[in-house]
Protein backbone atom coordinates (compact mmCIF):
# COMPACT_ATOMS: atom_id res chain seq x y z
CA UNK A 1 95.95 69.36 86.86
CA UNK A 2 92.55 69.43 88.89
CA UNK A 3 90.96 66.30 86.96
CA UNK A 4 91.65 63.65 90.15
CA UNK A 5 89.94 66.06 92.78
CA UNK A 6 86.24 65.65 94.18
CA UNK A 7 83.95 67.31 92.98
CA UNK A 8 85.07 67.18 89.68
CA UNK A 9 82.97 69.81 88.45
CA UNK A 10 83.59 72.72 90.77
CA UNK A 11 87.31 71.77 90.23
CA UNK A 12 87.11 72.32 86.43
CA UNK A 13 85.25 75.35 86.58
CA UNK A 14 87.85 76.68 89.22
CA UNK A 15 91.02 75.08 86.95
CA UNK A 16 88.75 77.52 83.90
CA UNK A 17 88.79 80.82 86.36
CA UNK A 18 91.86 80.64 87.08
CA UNK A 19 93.24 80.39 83.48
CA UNK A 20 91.55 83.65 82.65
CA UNK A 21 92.83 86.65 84.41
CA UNK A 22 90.63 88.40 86.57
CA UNK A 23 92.00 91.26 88.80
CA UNK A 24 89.69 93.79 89.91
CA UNK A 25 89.19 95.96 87.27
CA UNK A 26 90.04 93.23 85.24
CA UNK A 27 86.92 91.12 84.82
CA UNK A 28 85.47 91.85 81.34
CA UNK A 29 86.80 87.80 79.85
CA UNK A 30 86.03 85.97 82.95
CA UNK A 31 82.54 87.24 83.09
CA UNK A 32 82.12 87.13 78.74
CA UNK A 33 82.79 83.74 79.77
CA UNK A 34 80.37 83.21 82.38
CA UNK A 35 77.87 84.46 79.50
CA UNK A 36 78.90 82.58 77.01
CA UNK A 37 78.66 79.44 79.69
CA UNK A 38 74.58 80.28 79.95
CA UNK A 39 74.11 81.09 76.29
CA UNK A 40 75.40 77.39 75.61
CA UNK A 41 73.21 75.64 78.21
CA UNK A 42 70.11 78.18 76.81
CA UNK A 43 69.80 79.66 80.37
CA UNK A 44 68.10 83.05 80.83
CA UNK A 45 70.92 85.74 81.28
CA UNK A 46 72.28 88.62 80.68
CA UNK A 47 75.88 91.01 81.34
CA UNK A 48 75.28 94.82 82.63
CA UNK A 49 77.56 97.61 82.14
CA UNK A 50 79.41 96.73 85.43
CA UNK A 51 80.42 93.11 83.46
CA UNK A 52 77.74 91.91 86.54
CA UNK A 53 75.93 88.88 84.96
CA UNK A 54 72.73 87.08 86.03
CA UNK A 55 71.77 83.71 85.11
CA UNK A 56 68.36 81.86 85.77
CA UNK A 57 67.84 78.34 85.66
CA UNK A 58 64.38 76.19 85.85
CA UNK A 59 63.73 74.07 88.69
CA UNK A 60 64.67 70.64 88.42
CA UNK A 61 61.38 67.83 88.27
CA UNK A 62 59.24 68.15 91.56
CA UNK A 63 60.73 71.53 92.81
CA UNK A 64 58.54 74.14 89.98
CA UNK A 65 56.57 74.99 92.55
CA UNK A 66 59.46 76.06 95.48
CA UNK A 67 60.54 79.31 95.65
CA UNK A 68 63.24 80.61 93.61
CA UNK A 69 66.94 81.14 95.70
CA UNK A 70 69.95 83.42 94.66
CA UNK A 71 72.96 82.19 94.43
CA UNK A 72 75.63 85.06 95.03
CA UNK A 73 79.53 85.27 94.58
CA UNK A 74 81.97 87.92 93.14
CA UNK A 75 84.52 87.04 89.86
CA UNK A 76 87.06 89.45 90.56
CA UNK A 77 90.32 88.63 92.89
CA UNK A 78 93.46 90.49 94.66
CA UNK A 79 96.16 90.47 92.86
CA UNK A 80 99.00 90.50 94.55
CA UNK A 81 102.71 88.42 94.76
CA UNK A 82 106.09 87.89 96.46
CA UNK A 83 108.38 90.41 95.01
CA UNK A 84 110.63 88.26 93.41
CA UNK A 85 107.93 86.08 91.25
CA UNK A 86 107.75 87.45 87.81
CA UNK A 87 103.74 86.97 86.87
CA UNK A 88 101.39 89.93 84.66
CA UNK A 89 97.94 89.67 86.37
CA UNK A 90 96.95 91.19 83.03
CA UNK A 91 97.46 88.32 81.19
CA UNK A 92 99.22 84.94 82.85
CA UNK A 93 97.00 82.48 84.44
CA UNK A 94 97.45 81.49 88.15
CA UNK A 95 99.71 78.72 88.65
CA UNK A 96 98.50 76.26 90.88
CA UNK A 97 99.95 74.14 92.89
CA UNK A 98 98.47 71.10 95.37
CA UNK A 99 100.45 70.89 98.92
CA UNK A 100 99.46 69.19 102.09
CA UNK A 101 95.98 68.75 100.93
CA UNK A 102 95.79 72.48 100.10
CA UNK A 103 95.72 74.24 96.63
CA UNK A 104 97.51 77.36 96.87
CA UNK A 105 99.67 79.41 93.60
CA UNK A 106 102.72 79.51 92.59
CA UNK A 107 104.10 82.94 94.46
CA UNK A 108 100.98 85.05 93.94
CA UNK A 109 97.13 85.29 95.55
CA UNK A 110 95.37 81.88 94.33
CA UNK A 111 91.91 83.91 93.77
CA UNK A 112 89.82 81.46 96.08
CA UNK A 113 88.43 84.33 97.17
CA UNK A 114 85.89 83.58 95.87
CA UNK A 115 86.55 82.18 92.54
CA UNK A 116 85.20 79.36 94.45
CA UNK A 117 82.60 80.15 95.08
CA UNK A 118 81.81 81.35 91.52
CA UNK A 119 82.88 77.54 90.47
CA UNK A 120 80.48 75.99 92.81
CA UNK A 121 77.42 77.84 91.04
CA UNK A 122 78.57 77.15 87.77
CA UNK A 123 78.78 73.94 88.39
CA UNK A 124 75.35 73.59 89.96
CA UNK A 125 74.14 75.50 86.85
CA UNK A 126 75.85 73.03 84.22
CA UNK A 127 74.63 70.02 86.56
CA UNK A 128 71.71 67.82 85.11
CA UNK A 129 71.46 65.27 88.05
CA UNK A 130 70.89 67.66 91.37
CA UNK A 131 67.83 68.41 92.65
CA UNK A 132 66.89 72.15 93.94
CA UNK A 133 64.22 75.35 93.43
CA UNK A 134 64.35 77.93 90.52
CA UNK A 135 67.85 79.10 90.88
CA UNK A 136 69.06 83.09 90.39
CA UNK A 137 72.72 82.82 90.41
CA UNK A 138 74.43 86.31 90.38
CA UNK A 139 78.08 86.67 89.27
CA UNK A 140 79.38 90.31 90.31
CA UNK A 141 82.73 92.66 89.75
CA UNK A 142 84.84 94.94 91.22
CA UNK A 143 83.83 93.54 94.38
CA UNK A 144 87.52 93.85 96.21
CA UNK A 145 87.98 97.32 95.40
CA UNK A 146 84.58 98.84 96.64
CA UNK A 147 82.00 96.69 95.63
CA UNK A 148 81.07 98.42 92.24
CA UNK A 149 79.66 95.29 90.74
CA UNK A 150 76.75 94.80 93.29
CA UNK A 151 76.52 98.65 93.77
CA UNK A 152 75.69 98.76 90.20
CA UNK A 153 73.89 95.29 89.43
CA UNK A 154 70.05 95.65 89.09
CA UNK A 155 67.83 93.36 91.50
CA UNK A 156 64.36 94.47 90.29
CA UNK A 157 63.89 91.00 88.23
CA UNK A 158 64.78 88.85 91.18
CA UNK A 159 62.25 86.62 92.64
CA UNK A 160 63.89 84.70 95.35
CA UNK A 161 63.59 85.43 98.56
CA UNK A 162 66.83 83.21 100.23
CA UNK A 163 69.90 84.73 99.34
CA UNK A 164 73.15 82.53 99.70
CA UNK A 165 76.58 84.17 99.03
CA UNK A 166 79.72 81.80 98.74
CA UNK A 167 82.15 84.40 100.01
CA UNK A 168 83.05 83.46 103.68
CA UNK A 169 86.36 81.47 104.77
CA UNK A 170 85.69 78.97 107.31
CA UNK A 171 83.99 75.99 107.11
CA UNK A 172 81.64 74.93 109.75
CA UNK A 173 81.09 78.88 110.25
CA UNK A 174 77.78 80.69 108.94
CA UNK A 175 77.85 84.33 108.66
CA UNK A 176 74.56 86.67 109.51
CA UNK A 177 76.54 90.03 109.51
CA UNK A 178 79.70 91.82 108.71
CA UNK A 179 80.86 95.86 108.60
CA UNK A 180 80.72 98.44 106.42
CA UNK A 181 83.67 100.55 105.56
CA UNK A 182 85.63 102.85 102.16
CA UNK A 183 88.18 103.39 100.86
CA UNK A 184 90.48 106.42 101.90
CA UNK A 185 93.52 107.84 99.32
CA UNK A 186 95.69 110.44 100.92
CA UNK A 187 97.85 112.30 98.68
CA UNK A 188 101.07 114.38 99.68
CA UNK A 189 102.76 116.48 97.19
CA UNK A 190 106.32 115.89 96.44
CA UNK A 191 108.90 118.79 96.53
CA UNK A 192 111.74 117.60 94.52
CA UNK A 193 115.51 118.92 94.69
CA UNK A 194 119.00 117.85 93.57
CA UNK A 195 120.49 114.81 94.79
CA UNK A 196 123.60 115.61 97.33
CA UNK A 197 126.37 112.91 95.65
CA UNK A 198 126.14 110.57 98.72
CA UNK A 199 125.58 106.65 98.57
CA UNK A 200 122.66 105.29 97.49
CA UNK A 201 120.72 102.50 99.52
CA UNK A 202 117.85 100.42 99.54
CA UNK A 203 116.14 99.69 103.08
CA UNK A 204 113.66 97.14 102.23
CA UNK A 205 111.29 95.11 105.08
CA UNK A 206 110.76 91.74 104.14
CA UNK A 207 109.31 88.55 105.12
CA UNK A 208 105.72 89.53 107.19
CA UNK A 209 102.77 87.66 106.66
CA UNK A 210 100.29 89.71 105.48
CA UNK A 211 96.73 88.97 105.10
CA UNK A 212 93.40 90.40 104.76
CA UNK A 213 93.10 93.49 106.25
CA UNK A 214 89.34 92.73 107.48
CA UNK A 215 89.38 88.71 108.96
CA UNK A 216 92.98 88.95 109.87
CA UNK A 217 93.24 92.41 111.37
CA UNK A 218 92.30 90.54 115.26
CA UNK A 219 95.97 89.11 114.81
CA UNK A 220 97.96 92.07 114.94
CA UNK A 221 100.29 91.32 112.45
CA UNK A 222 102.69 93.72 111.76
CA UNK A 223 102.37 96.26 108.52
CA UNK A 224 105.62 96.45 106.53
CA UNK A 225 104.71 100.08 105.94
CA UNK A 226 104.31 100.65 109.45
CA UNK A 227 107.54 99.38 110.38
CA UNK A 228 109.25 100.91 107.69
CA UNK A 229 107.89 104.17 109.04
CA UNK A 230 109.40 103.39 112.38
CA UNK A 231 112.97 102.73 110.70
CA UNK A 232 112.70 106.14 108.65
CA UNK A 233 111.44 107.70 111.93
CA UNK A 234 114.26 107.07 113.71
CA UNK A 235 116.97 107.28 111.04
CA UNK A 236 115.88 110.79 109.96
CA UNK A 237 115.95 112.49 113.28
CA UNK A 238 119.62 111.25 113.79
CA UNK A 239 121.28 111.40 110.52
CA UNK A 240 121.11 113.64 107.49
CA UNK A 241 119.78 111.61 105.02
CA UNK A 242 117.51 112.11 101.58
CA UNK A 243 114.60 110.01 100.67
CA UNK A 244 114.36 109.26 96.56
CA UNK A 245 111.25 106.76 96.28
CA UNK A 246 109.44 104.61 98.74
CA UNK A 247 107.05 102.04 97.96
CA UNK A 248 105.10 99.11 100.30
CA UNK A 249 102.04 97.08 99.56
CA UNK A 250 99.84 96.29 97.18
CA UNK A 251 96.37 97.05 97.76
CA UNK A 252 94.04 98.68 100.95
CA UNK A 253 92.49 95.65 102.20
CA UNK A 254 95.67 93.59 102.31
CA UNK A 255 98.08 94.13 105.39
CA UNK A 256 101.23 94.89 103.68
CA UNK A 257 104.22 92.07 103.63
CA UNK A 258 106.95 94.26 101.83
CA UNK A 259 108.35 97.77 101.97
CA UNK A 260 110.99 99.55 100.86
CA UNK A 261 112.47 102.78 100.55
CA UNK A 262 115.76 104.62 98.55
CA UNK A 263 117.86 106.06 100.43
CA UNK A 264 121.17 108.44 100.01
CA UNK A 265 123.39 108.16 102.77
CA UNK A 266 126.47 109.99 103.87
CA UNK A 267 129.82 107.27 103.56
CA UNK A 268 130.73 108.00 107.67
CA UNK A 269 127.05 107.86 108.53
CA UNK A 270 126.59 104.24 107.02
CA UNK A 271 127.80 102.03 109.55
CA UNK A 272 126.02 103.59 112.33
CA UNK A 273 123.37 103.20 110.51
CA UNK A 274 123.43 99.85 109.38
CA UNK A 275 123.69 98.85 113.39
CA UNK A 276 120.69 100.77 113.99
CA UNK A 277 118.44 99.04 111.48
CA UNK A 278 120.18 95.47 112.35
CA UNK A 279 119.21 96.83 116.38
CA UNK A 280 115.71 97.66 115.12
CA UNK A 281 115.14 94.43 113.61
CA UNK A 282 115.72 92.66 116.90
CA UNK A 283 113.54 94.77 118.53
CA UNK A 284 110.62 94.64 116.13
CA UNK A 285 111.29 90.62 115.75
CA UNK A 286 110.92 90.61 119.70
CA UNK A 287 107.65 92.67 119.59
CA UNK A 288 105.97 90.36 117.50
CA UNK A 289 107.53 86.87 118.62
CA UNK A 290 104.57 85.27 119.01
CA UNK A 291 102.58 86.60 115.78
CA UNK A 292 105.86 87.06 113.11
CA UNK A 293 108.48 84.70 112.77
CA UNK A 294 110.56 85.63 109.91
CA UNK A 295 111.16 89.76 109.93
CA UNK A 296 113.64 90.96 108.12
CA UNK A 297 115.05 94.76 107.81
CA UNK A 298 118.33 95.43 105.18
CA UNK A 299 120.15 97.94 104.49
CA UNK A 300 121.83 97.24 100.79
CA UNK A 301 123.98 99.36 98.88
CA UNK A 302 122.59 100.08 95.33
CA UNK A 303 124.33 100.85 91.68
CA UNK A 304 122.16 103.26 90.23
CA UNK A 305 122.85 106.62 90.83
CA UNK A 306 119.55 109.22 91.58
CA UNK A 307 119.54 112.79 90.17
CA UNK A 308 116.77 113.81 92.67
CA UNK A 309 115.38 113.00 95.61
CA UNK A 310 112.40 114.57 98.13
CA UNK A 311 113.08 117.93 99.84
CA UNK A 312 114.25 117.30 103.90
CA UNK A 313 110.07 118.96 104.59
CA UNK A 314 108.64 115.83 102.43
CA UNK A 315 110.85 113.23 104.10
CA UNK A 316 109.45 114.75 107.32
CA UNK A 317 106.02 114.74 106.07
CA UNK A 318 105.77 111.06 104.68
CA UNK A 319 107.39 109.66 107.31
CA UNK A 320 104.60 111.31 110.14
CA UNK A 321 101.98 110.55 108.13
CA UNK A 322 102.91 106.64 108.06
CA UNK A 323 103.86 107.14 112.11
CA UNK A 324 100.42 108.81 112.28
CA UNK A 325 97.86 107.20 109.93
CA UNK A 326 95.68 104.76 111.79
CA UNK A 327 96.21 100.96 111.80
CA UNK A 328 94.95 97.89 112.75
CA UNK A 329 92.00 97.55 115.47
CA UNK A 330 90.37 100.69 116.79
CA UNK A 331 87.57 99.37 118.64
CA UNK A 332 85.81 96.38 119.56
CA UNK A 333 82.40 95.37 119.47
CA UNK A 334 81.29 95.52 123.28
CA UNK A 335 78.00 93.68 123.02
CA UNK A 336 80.33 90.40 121.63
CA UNK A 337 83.71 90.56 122.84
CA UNK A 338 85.85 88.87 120.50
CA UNK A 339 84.64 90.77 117.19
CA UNK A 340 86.68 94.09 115.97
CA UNK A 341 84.27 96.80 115.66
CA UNK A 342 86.65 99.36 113.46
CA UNK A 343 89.54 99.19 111.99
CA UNK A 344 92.06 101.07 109.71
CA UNK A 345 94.77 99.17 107.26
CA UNK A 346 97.69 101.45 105.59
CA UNK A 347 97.57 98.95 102.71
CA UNK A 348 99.88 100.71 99.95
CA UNK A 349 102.39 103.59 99.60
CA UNK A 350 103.77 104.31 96.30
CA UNK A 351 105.58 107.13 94.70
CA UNK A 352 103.84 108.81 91.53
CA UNK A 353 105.95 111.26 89.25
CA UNK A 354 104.67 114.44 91.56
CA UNK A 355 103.27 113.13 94.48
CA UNK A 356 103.55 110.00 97.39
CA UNK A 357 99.82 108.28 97.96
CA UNK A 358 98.90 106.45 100.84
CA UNK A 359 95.75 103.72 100.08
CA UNK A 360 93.72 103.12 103.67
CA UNK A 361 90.97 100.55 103.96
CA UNK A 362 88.31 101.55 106.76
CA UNK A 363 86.25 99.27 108.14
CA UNK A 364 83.36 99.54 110.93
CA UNK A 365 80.02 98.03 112.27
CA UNK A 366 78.99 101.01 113.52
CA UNK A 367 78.90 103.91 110.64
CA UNK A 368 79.58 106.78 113.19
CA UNK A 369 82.90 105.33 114.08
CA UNK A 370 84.24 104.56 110.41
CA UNK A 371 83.75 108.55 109.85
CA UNK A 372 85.43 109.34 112.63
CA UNK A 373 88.16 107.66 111.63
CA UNK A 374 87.59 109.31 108.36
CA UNK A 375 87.88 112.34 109.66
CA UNK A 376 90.98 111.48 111.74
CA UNK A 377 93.13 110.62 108.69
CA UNK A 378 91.60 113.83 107.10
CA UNK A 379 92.65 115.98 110.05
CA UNK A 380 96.49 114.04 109.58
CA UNK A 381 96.22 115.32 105.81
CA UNK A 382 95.27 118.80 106.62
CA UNK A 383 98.41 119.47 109.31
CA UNK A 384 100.83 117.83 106.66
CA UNK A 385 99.73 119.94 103.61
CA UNK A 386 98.04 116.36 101.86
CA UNK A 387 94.79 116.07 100.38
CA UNK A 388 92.04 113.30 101.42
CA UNK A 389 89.84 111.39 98.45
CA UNK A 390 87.01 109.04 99.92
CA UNK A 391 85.13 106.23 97.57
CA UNK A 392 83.71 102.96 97.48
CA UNK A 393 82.03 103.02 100.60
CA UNK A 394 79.54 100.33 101.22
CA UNK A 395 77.19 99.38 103.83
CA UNK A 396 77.03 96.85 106.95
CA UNK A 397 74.72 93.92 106.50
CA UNK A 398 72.80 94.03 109.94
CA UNK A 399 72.18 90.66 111.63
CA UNK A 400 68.84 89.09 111.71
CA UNK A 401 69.11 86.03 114.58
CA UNK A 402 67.04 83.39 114.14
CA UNK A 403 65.94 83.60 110.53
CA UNK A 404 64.49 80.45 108.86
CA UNK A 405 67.61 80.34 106.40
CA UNK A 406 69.90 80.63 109.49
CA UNK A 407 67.74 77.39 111.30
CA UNK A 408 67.98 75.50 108.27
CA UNK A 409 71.49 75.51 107.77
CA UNK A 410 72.17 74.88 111.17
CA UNK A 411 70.40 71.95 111.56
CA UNK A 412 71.13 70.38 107.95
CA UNK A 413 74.89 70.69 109.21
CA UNK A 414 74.17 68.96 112.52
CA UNK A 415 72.27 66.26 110.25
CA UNK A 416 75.11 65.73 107.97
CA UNK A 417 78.26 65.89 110.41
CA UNK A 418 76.93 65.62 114.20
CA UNK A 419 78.08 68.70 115.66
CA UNK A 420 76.60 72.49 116.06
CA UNK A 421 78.08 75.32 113.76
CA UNK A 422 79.55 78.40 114.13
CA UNK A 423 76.86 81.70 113.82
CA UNK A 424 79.37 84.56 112.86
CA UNK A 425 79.50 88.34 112.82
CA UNK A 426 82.88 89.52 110.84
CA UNK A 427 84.90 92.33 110.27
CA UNK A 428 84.52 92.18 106.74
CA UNK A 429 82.80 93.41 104.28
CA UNK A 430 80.37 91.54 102.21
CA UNK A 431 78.16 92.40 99.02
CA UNK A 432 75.10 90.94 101.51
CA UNK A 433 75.14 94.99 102.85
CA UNK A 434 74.29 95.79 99.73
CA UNK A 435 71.68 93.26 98.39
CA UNK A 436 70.25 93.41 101.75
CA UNK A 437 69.21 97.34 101.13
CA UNK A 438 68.06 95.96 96.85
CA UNK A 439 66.10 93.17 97.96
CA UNK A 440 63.13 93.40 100.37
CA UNK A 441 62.10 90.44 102.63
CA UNK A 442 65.15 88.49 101.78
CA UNK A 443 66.88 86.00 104.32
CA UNK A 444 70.74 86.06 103.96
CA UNK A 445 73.64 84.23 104.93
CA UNK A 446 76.95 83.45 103.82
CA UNK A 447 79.36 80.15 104.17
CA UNK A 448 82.13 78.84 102.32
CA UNK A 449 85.00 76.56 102.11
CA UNK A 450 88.28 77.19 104.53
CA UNK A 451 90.37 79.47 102.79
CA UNK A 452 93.57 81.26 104.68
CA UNK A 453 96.09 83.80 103.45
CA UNK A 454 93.39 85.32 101.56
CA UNK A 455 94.62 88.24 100.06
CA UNK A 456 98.59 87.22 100.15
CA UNK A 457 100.60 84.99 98.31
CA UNK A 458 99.90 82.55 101.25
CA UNK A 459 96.65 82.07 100.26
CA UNK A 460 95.25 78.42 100.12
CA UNK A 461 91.72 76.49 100.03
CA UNK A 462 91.58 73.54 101.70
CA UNK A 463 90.49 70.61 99.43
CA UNK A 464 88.44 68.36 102.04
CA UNK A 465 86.70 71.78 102.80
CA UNK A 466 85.98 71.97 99.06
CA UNK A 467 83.99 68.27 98.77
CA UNK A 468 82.16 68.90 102.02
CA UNK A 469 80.55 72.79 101.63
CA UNK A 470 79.79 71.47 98.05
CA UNK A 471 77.77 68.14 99.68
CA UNK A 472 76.16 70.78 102.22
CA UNK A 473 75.35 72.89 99.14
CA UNK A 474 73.86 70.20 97.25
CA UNK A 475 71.53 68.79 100.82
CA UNK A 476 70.65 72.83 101.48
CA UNK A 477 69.27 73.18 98.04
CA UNK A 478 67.81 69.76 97.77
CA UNK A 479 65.82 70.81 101.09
């Protein structure tokens, strides 16, 4: 459905990604694929254990003697979609769908980020007519759930010494730096008893907007498994009510858009509390007037019957730790004003058969701060009788002003459409931290096409973008 859009060939090659699914986790036929794709074309390459996969191409006439550049971008995406769009991440392909001179998917995450960026080096690795240095184009995994690909993926053959990744948002933007962070899993046991035989309901929060819990956290949207802690909060210390399964988000390093929770309810208490979740709602919808538009708390009577539900001391528990876990901005950068320095997201709660787990994204500049939020959530587990697992922890890609990479770009963009970018410093992570610490004397930066919504169902690239980083891409490498 792509065919009509410029340029044609990163179009196909993203129309190709997307038809193959490619969660995190996930990757193994997208990057067999990729392989495949250099074995054809009789490029140098090869696949590692991670499903990582490096491909070399010549220079093209006139540019043997240049130095070599990598080109960098991650395969995997975040899977996640609106609750009532029936699609298996394992095996459908994203349906896409052009809007407004956007492409965006059909209920779920489109996978922009940054399958993108992966089409625009293929298709400066299939092209025949472009002129640029010995390209080293690096295709990692794993990348939104702790950066395992790039962890994992050896450098020691690389020769270039400019490094661009094609995994930043904003068009007209250049990035130098971003944060480090990990990812923090708090588990609470669950004591289980007989259900009492009161009425069963399901309190859902619907219709937030989500995002990515890194380059949207500066909004301050509101977390559906915040809020739904603050409904539970003040239901339980009023009325006697059980708790049989609550569930809200997806994954850590997407601010959560749904929540819900099952509750059993005493007939004469219903009412009252149906008022207090409708009073809630206006209150929360006031709150966030100017960042929400659409919240939505209900309170809807349920069928099935439960045969147990959690013990009054587990209610009690999960609901203080969502009241207590961090979220959203915890400090800010006070050398530049406007950039978060840390940050906490409550991305996910979900009920396993013996135990309620709470997924946390961390994220920080400064590495002293991200473990003392660490330790924060660990001192929240310890006084509620949960226990704390800490992984995928990468690094922050310090900035180096002023690099030649950095001057380049800035004044081939000037060149091509008379006006100054953006140098940027997010609160995000990037696989740059970690190349940056594999590769010595290398000159990063990262730039991309606009994409918003990234990590939600909202997620969209914007097609102009697309045609003019791919024309800057082209004149950078051409240079």
């Amino acid at each position: 459905m792509l065919e009509n859009l410029e340029p044609k060939a990163v179009y196909h090659f993203f129309e190709e990604i997307c038809n193959i699914p490619h969660g995190s986790g996930n990757e193994k036929k997208l990057s067999d694929y990729i392989l495949h794709f250099a074995q054809q074309r009789g490029l140098f390459c090869r696949q590692d254990s991670e499903n990582n996969v490096l491909i070399k191409k010549q220079a093209s006439e006139g540019y043997e003697q240049k130095p070599a550049v990598i080109l960098q971008g991650h395969i995997d995406m975040v899977c996640a979609k609106n609750s009532d769009v029936k699609h298996d991440f394992e095996k459908d392909a994203i349906q896409l769908v052009q809007e407004n001179g956007r492409l965006k998917a059909k209920g779920t995450t489109l996978g922009a980020d940054n399958g993108i960026g992966a089409a625009y080096i293929l298709a400066i690795l299939d092209a025949k007519d472009i002129s640029h240095p010995p390209l080293e184009a690096i295709f990692t995994t794993n990348e939104e759930t702790g950066m395992n690909g790039a962890n994992g993926f050896d450098a020691s053959d690389l020769q270039g010494k400019t490094f661009l990744n094609l995994d930043s948002e904003e068009e007209g933007e250049f990035v130098i730096s971003c944060c480090g962070g990990n990812k923090t899993k708090l588990v609470l046991p669950i004591v289980w008893e007989d259900a009492p035989e009161w009425d069963t309901y399901l309190l859902k929060v619907t219709g937030l907007k989500g995002g990515h819990s890194g380059t949207d956290i500066h909004l301050q949207r509101a977390n559906a498994n915040r809020l739904l802690a603050r409904i539970l909060f003040q239901i339980f210390y009023v009325y006697n009510i059980r708790l049989a399964n609550i569930r809200g988000g997806e994954k850590d390093n997407a601010i959560p858009r749904e929540a819900e929770a099952v509750l059993l309810l005493k007939k004469e208490d219903v009412k009252a509390i149906k008022l207090l979740v409708a009073r809630l709602n206006k209150i929360c919808s006031k709150e966030y007037e100017e960042i929400e538009e659409s919240i939505l708390f209900s309170l809807l009577p349920m069928k099935e019957k439960v045969g147990q539900c959690f013990a009054k001391e587990t209610t009690e528990k999960l609901t203080s730790i969502l009241f207590l876990l961090p979220y959203g901005i915890q400090s800010m950068d006070a050398r530049y004003p406007d950039l978060v320095e840390s940050s906490s997201n409550i991305g996910a709660v979900k009920t396993e058969e013996n135990e309620i787990i709470f997924y946390n994204a961390l994220r920080s500049s400064v590495e002293s701060r991200k473990e003392l939020l660490s330790q924060k959530i660990k001192v929240i587990a310890e006084v509620m009788g949960a226990k704390v697992y800490q992984d995928a922890e990468y690094p922050a890609w310090p900035a180096k002003r002023d690099s030649q990479i950095e001057k380049k770009c800035k004044e081939i963009y000037c060149r091509m459409y008379q006006k100054q970018p953006a140098i940027k410093f997010i609160h995000a992570g990037l696989e740059c931290g970690i190349f940056s610490k594999k590769l010595s004397d290398v000159e990063m930066i990262s730039f991309g096409p606009t994409i918003t919504g990234a990590h939600s169902p909202d997620e969209t690239v914007e097609l102009d973008s697309v045609k003019r980083v791919w024309e800057f891409l082209l004149e950078l490498l051409k240079s």
